[in-house]
Protein backbone atom coordinates (compact mmCIF):
# COMPACT_ATOMS: atom_id res chain seq x y z
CA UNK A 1 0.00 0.00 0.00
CA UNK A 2 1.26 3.02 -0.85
CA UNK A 3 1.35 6.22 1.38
CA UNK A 4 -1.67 8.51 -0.95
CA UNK A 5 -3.53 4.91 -0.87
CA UNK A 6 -3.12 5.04 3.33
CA UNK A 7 -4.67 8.60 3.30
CA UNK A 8 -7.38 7.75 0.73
CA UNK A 9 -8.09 4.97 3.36
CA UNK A 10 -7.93 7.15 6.68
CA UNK A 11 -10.07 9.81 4.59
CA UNK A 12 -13.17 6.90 3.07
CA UNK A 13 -13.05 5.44 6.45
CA UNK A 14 -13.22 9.11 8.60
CA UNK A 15 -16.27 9.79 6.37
CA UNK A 16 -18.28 6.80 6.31
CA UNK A 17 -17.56 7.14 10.60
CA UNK A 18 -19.09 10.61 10.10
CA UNK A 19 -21.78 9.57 7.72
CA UNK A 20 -22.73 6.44 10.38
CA UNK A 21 -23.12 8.87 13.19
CA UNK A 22 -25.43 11.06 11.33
CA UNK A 23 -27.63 8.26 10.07
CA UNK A 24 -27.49 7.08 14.11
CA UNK A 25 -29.04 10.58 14.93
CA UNK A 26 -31.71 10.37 12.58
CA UNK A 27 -32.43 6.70 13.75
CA UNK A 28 -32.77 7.95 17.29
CA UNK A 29 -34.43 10.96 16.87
CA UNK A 30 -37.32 8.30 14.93
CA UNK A 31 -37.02 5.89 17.53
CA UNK A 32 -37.39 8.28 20.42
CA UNK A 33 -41.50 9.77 18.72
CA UNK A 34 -42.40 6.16 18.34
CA UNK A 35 -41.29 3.92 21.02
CA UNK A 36 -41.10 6.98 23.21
CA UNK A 37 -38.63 7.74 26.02
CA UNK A 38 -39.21 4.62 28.18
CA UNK A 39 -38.08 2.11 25.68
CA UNK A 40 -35.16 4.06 24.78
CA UNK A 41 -34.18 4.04 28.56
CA UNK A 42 -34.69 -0.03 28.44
CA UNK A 43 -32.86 -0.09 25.47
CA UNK A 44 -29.97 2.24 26.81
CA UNK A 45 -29.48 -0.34 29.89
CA UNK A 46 -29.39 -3.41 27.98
CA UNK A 47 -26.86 -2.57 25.08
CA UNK A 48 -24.21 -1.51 27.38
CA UNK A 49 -24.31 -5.02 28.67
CA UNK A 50 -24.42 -6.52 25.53
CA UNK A 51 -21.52 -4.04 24.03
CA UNK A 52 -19.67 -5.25 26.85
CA UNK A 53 -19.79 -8.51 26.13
CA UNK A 54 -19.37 -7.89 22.47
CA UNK A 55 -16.14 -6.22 23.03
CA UNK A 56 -15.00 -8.96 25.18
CA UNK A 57 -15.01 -11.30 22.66
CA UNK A 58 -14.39 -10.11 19.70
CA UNK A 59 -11.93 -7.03 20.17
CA UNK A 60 -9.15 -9.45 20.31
CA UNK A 61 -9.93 -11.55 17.28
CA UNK A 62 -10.76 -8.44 15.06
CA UNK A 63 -7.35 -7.10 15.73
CA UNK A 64 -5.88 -11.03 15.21
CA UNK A 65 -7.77 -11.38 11.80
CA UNK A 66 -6.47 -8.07 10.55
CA UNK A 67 -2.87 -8.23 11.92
CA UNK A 68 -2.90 -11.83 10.57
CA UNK A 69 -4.40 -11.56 7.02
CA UNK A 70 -2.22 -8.61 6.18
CA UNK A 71 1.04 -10.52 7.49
CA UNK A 72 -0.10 -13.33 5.24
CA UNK A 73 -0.96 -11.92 2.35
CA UNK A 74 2.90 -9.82 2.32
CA UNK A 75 4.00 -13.41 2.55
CA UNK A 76 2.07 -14.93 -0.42
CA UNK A 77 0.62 -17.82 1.91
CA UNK A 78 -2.72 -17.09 0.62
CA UNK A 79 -3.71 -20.87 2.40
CA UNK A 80 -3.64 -19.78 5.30
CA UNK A 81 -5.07 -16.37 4.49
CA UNK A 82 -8.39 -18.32 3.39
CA UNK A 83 -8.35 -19.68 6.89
CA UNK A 84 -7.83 -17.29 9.55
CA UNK A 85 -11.44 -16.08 9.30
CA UNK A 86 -12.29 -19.43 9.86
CA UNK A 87 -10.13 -20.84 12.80
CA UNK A 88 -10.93 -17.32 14.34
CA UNK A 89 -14.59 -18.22 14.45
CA UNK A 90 -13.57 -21.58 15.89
CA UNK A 91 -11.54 -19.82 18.56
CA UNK A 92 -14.47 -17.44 19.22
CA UNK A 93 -17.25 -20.14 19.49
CA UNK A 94 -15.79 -20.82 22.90
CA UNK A 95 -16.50 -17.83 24.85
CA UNK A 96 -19.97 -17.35 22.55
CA UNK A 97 -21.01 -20.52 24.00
CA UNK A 98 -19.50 -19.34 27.09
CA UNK A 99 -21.87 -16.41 27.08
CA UNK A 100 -25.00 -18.30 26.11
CA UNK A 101 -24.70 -20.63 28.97
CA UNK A 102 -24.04 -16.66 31.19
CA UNK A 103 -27.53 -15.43 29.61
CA UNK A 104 -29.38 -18.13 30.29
CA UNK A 105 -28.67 -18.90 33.89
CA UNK A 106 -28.71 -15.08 34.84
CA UNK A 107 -31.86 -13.80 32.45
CA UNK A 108 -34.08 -13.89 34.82
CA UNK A 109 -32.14 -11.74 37.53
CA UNK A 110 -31.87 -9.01 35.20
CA UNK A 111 -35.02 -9.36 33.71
CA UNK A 112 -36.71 -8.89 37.18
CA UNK A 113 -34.37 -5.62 37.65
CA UNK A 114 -34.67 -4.23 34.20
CA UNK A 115 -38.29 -5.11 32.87
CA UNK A 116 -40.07 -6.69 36.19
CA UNK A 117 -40.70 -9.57 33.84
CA UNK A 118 -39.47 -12.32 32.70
CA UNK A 119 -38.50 -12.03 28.67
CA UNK A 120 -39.93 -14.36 26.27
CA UNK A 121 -38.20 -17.45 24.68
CA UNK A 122 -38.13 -15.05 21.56
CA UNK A 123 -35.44 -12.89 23.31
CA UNK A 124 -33.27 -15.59 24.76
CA UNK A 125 -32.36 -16.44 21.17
CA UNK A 126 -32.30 -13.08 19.46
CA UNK A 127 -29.62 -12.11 22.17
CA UNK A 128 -27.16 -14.79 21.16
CA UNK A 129 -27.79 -14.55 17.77
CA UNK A 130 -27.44 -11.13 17.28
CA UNK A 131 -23.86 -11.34 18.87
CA UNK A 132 -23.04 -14.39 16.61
CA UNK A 133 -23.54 -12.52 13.79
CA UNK A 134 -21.83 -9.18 15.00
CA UNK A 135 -19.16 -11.25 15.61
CA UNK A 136 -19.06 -12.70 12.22
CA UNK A 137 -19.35 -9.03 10.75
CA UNK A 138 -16.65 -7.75 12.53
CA UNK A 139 -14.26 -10.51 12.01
CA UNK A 140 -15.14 -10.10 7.97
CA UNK A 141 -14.55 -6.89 8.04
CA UNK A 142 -11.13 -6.67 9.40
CA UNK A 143 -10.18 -9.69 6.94
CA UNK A 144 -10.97 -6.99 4.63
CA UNK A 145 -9.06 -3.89 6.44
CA UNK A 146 -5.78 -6.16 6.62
CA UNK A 147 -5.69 -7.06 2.54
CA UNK A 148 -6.32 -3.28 2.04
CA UNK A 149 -9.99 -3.93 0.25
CA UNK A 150 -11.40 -0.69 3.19
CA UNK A 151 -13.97 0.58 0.71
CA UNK A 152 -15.51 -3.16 0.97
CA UNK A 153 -16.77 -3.05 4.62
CA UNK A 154 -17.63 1.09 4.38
CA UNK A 155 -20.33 0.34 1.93
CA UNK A 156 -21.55 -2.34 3.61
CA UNK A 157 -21.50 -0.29 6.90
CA UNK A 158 -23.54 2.29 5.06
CA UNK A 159 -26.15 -0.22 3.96
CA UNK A 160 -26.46 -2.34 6.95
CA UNK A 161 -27.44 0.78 8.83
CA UNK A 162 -29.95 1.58 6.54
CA UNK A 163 -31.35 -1.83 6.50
CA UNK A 164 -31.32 -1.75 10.77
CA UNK A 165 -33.36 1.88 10.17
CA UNK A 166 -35.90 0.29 8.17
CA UNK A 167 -36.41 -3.07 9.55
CA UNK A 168 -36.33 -1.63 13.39
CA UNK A 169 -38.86 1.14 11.67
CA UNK A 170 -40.94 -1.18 9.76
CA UNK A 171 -41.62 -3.78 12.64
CA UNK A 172 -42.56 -1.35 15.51
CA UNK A 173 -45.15 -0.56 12.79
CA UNK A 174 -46.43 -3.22 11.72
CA UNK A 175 -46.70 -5.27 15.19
CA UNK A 176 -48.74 -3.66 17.89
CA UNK A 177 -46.79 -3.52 21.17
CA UNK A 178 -48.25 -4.28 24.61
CA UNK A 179 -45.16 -3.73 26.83
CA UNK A 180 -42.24 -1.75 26.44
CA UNK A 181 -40.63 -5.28 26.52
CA UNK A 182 -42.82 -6.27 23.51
CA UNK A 183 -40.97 -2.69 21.77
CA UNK A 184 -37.35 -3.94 22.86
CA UNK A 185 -37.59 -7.17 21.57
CA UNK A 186 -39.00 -5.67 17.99
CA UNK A 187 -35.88 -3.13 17.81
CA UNK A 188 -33.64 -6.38 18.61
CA UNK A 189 -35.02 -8.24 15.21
CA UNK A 190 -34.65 -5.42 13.45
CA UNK A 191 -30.82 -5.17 14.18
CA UNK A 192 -30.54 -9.34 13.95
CA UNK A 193 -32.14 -8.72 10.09
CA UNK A 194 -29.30 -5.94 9.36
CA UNK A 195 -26.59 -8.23 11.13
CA UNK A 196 -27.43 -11.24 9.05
CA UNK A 197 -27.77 -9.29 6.22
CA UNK A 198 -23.95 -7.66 6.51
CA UNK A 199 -22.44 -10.49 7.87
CA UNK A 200 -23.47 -12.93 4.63
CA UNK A 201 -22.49 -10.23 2.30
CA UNK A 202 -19.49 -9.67 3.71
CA UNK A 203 -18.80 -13.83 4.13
CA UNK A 204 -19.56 -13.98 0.63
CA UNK A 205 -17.62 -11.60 -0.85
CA UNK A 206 -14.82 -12.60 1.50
CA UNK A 207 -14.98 -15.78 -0.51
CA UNK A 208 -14.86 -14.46 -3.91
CA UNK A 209 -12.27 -12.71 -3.50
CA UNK A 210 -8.96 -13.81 -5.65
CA UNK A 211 -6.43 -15.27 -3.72
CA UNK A 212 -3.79 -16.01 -6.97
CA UNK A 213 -0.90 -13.06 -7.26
CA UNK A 214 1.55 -13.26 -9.28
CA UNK A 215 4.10 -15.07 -6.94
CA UNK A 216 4.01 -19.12 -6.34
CA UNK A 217 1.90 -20.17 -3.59
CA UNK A 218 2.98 -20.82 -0.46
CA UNK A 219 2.65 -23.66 2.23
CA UNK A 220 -0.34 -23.50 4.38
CA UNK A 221 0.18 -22.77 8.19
CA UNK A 222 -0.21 -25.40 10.71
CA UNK A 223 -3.73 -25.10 12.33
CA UNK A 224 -2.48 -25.57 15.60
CA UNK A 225 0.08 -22.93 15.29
CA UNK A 226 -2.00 -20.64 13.45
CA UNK A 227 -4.41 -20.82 16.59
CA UNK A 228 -1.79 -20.25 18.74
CA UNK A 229 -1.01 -16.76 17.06
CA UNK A 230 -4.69 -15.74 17.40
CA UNK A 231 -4.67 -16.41 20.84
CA UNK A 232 -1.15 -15.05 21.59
CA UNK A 233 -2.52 -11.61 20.01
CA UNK A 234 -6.50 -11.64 21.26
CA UNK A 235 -6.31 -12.53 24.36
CA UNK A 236 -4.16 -9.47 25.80
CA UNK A 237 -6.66 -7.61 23.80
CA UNK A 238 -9.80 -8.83 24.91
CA UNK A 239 -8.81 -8.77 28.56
CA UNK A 240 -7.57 -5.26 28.39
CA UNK A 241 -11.05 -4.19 26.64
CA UNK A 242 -12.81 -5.76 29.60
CA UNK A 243 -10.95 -4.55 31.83
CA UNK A 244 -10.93 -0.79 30.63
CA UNK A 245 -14.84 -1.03 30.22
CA UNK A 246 -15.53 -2.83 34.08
CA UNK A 247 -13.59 0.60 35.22
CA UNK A 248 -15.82 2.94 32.83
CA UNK A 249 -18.98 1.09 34.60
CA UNK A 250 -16.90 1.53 38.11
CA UNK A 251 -16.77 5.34 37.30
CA UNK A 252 -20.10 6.11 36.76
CA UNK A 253 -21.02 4.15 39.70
CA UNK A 254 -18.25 5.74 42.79
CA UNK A 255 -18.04 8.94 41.04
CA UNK A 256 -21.45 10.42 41.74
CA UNK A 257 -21.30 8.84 45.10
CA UNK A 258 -17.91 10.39 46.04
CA UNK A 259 -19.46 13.99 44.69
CA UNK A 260 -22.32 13.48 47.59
CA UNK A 261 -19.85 12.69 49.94
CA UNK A 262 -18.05 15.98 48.93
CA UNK A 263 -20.78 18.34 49.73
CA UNK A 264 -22.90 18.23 46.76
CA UNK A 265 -26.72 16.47 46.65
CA UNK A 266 -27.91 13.31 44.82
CA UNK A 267 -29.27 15.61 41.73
CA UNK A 268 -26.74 18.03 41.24
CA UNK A 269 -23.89 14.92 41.54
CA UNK A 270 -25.36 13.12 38.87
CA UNK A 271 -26.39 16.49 36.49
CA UNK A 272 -22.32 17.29 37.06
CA UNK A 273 -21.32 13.50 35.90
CA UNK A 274 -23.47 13.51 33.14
CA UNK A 275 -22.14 17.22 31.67
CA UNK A 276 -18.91 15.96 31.45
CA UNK A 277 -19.35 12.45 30.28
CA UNK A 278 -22.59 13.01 28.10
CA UNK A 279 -21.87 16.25 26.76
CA UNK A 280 -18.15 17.54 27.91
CA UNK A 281 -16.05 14.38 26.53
CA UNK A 282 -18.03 13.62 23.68
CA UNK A 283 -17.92 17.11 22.15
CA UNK A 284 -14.16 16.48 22.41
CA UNK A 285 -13.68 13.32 21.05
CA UNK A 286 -15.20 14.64 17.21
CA UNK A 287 -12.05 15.18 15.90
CA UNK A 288 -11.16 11.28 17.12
CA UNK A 289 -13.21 10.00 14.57
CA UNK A 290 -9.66 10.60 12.02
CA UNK A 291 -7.55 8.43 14.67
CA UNK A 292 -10.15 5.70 14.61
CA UNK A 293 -9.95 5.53 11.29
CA UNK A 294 -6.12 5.83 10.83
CA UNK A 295 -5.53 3.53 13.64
CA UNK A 296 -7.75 0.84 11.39
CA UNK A 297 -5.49 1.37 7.85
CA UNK A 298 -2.19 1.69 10.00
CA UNK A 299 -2.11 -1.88 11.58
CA UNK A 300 -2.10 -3.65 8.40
CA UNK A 301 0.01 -1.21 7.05
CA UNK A 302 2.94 -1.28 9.35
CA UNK A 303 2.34 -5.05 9.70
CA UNK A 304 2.90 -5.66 6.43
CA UNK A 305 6.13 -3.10 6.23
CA UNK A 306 7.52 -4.86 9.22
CA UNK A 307 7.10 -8.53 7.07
CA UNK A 308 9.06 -6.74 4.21
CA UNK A 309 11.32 -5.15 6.78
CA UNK A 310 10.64 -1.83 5.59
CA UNK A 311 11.74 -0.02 8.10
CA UNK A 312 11.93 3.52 6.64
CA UNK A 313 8.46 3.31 5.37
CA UNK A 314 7.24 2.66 8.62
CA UNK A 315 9.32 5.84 10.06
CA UNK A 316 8.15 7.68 7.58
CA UNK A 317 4.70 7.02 7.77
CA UNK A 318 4.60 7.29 11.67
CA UNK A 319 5.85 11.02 10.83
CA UNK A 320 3.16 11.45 8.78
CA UNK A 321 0.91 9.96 11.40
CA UNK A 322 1.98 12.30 13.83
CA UNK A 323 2.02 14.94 11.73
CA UNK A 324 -1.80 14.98 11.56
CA UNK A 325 -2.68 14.89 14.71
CA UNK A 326 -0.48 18.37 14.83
CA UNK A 327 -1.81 19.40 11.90
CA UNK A 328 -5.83 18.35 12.32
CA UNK A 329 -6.85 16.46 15.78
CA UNK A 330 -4.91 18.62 17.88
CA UNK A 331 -6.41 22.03 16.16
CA UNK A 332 -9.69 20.85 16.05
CA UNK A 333 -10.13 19.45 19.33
CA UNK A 334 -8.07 22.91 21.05
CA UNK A 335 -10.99 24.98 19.05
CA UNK A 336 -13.63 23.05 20.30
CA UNK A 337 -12.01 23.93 23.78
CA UNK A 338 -11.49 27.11 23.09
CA UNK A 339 -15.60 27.88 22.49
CA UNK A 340 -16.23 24.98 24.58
CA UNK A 341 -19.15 27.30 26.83
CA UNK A 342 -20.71 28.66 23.34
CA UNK A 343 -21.10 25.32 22.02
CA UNK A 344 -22.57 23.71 25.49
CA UNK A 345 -25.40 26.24 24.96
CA UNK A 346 -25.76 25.27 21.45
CA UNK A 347 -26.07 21.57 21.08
CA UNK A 348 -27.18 21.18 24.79
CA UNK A 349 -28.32 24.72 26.45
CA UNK A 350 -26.04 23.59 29.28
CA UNK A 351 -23.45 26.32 29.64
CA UNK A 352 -21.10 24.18 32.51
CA UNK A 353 -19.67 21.95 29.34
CA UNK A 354 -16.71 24.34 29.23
CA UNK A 355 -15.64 23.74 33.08
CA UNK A 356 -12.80 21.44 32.49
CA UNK A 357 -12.71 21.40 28.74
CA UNK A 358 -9.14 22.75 28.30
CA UNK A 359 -7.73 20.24 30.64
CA UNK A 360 -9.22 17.28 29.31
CA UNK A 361 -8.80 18.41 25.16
CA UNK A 362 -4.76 17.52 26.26
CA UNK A 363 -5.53 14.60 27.51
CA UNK A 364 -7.71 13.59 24.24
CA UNK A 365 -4.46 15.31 21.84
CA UNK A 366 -2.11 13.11 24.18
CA UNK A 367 -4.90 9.66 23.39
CA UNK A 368 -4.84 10.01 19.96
CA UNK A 369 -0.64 9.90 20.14
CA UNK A 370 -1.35 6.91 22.22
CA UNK A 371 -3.62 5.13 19.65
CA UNK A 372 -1.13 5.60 16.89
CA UNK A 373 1.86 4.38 19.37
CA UNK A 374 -0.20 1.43 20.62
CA UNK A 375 -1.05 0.87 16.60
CA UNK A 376 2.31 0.16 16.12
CA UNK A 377 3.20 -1.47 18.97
CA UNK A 378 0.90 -4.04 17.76
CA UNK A 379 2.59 -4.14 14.54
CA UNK A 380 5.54 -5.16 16.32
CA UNK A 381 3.22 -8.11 18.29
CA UNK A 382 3.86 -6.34 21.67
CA UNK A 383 0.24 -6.48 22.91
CA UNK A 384 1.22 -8.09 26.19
CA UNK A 385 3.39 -4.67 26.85
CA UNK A 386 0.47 -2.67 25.52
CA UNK A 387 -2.29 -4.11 27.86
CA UNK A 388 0.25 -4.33 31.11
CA UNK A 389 0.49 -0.37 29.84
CA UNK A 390 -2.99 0.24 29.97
CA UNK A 391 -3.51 -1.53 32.97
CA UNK A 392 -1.19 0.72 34.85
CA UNK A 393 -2.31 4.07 33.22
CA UNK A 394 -6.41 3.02 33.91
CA UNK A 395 -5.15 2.32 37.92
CA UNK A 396 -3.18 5.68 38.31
CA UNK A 397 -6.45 7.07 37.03
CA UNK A 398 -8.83 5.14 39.18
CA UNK A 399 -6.41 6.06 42.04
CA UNK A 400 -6.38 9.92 41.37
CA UNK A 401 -10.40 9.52 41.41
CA UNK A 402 -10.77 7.90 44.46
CA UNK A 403 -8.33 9.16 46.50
CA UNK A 404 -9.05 13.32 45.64
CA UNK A 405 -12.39 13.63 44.14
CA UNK A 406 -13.95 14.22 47.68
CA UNK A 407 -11.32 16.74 48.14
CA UNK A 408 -11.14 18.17 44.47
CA UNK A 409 -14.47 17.24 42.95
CA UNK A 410 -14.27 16.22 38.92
CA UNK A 411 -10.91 18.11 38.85
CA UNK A 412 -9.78 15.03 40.48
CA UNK A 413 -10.96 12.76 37.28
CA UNK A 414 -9.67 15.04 35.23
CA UNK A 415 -5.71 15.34 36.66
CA UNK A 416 -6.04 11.43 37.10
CA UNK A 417 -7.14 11.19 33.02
CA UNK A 418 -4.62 13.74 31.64
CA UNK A 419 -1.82 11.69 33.72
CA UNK A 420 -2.93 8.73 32.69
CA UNK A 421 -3.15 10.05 28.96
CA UNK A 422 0.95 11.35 29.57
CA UNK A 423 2.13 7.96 31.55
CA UNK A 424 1.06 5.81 28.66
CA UNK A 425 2.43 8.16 25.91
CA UNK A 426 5.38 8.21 27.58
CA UNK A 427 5.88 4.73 28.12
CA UNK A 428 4.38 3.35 24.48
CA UNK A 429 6.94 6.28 22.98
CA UNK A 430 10.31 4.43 24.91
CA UNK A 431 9.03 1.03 24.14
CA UNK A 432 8.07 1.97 20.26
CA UNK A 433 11.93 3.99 20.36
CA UNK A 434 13.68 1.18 21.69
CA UNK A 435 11.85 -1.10 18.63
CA UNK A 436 12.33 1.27 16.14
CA UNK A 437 16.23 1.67 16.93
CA UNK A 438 16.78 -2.37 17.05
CA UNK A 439 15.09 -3.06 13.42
CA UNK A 440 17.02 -0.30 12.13
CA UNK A 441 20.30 -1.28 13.50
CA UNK A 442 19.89 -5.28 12.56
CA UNK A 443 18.87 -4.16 8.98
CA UNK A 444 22.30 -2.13 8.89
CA UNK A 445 24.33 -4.71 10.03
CA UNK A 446 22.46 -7.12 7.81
CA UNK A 447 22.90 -4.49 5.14
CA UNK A 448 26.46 -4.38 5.26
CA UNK A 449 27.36 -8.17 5.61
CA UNK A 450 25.26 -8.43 2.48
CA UNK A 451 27.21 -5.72 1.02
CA UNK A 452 30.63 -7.56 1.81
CA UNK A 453 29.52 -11.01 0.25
CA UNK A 454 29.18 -9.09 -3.10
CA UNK A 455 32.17 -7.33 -2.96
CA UNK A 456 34.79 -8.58 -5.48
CA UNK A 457 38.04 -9.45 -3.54
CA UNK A 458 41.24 -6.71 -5.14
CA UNK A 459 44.90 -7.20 -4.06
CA UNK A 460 46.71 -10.33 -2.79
CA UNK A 461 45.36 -12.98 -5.01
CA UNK A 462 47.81 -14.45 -7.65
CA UNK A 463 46.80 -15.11 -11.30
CA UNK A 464 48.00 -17.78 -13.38
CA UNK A 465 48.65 -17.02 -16.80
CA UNK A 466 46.69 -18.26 -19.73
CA UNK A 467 49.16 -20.10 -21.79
CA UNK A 468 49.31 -19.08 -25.34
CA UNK A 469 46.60 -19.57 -27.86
């Protein structure tokens, strides 16, 4: 991949991300005048249990499929590039039926808290399915993102979204709804129709796609090993994910509580949390929606320049990388700062959304240095050093929450999130350095033993002579 065909694919993939999240505000402003404001609230506590699960299992075998297809595919072994989507579903079959056997013994718990009901038979299996078939989206997708085919998956992310819109749409109109339960269970369908539909497009065009170049074809990879290298790059992954997200459930749960406990009431605790996590952090994290994408086209990228041990390209194009967060994130999310009270009144009439916004738009610049670092540091198969990195960055923050917010308030979460945000970059920066400086050193020295094997020998050899013709 060249370096204009990285930007095309950072640029296609920022705008279909910009394009989704529009078509997600129209789809919620519809939902919200026909299911009303009570199903969205059921709907709102049972997705962030699902996405948790989701993540769980899947983060780590998205970013295993990618990584691995692209490494593959710079290697000609196009055998074992037909099969990692496949030994990754085997692989993630385990924990799925892992969380079916979860969902069914604990249903009726959170039924009783959630809908004072218990759910119908209908549910139990529109649950699992749904999440089979996320799972089988997502993995086909970044099969996709690591042979550099991006504009694949962002049309079928376009469509799928449209086909959740109408199906969700269509069935709360066309079956009556009783319960708010009745409503949930409708809007579920509707997504399990879009899943399946992306999921077998994708799988089917996964399958045409050529897998002859123009070199010989290699020897398939052993299917034990190849499982191995899933595992050895998912599981850090998925672990880290869970944990990160059981600490974002563990914040919104102590840090109301510790704001009573510093002076303030029940309502005013919770209207404070929800500024700066509803309104405060997402207006920041706009510009983000570049370094999600980038992060997505660089993996493959520098995996596949570390395979070819192309070591300047990948200097060059973390330069580059960096470079635009100076250039765009770090401008964009310092002028959102920068009117940060102006546009709380805007888009929310709430005026406090510019309290801490200059504080935390460092910590977002210093995140999106992190994703890129932590990009390539998975390049370079160091996700064990990544995940012990983010475990020790999320528990300086935790710490710097509990330990001050009584004292300090949100300032508190804020100091513990922009040294969090400066720990990691650090860190990821020394241990990305200390790579960077190795590869280049062993490609000199392996540059100039070549360089001496082709070298003519000159000087103390003695020639016969030819004898006369």
């Amino acid at each position: 991949m060249k370096s204009t065909s990285l930007l095309g694919s950072t640029l296609q993939l920022t705008a279909v991300s910009l394009l989704s999240q529009l078509l997600y505000f129209l789809y919620q402003v519809a939902l919200s005048r026909m299911v009303g404001t009570e199903v969205l609230g059921l709907i709102h506590m049972v997705m962030p249990v699902y996405y948790t699960f989701l993540s769980f299992l899947t983060s780590g075998f998205a970013l295993a499929v990618c990584k691995l297809s692209s490494e593959y595919q710079s290697k000609n072994n196009h055998q074992a590039l037909g099969q990692v989507v496949s030994h990754t579903t085997q692989l993630f079959s385990c924990g799925f039926l892992l969380f079916g056997l979860l969902l069914l013994l604990g249903y009726r718990v959170f039924a009783e808290q959630y809908f004072q009901q218990a759910p119908p038979l209908l549910f139990l299996l529109a649950v699992p399915m749904l999440l089979f078939f996320t799972a089988q989206e997502i993995f086909n997708k970044h099969y996709f993102y690591g042979t550099n085919s991006v504009h694949i998956p962002a049309v079928i992310q376009i469509t799928e979204q449209l086909i959740r819109m109408a199906a969700v749409l269509l069935l709360l109109l066309i079956f009556p709804q009783t319960s708010p339960l009745d409503a949930v269970l409708l809007i579920l369908l509707g997504m399990l129709v879009s899943e399946i539909y992306s999921s077998l497009h994708l799988t089917y065009l996964r399958k045409q796609q050529p897998v002859t170049l123009p070199f010989p074809l290699s020897a398939g990879q052993n299917a034990g090993h190849m499982n191995r290298n899933i595992l050895r790059i998912a599981l850090p992954v998925s672990l880290t994910t869970f944990f990160c997200q059981s600490i974002s459930t563990l914040n919104a749960v102590i840090i109301p509580n510790l704001l009573v406990r510093s002076g303030l009431e029940q309502t005013a605790a919770l209207q404070r949390y929800g500024i700066l996590f509803g309104m405060t952090l997402p207006l920041l994290m706009v510009p983000f929606s570049l370094i999600n994408a980038l992060s997505i086209v660089l993996l493959p990228y520098l995996s596949r320049c570390r395979v070819l041990q192309q070591w300047k390209q990948i200097l060059s194009t973390l330069r580059g990388s960096f470079l635009a967060i100076l250039l765009f994130v770090a401008p964009a999310t310092l002028g959102i700062a920068a009117f940060g009270t102006p546009l709380g009144l805007l888009c929310y009439g709430q005026p406090e959304v510019g309290a801490y916004i200059l504080p935390l738009a460092v910590g977002v610049i210093l995140s999106a240095f992190e994703v890129v670092l932590e990009t390539a540091l998975n390049a370079y198969n160091r996700q064990t050093a990544n995940a012990c990195i983010t475990l020790f960055a999320t528990l300086l923050q935790v710490y710097v929450t509990l330990a001050y917010t009584i004292s300090l308030g949100l300032r508190a979460y804020v100091t513990g999130f922009v040294l969090a945000s400066v720990f990691g970059c650090l860190l990821r920066t020394l241990l990305l350095w200390r790579l960077l400086m190795n590869s280049t050193v062993i490609a000199g020295r392996k540059a100039t033993a070549s360089t001496l094997r082709t070298t003519p020998s000159t000087g103390s050899e003695t020639h016969t002579p030819l004898p006369p013709q």
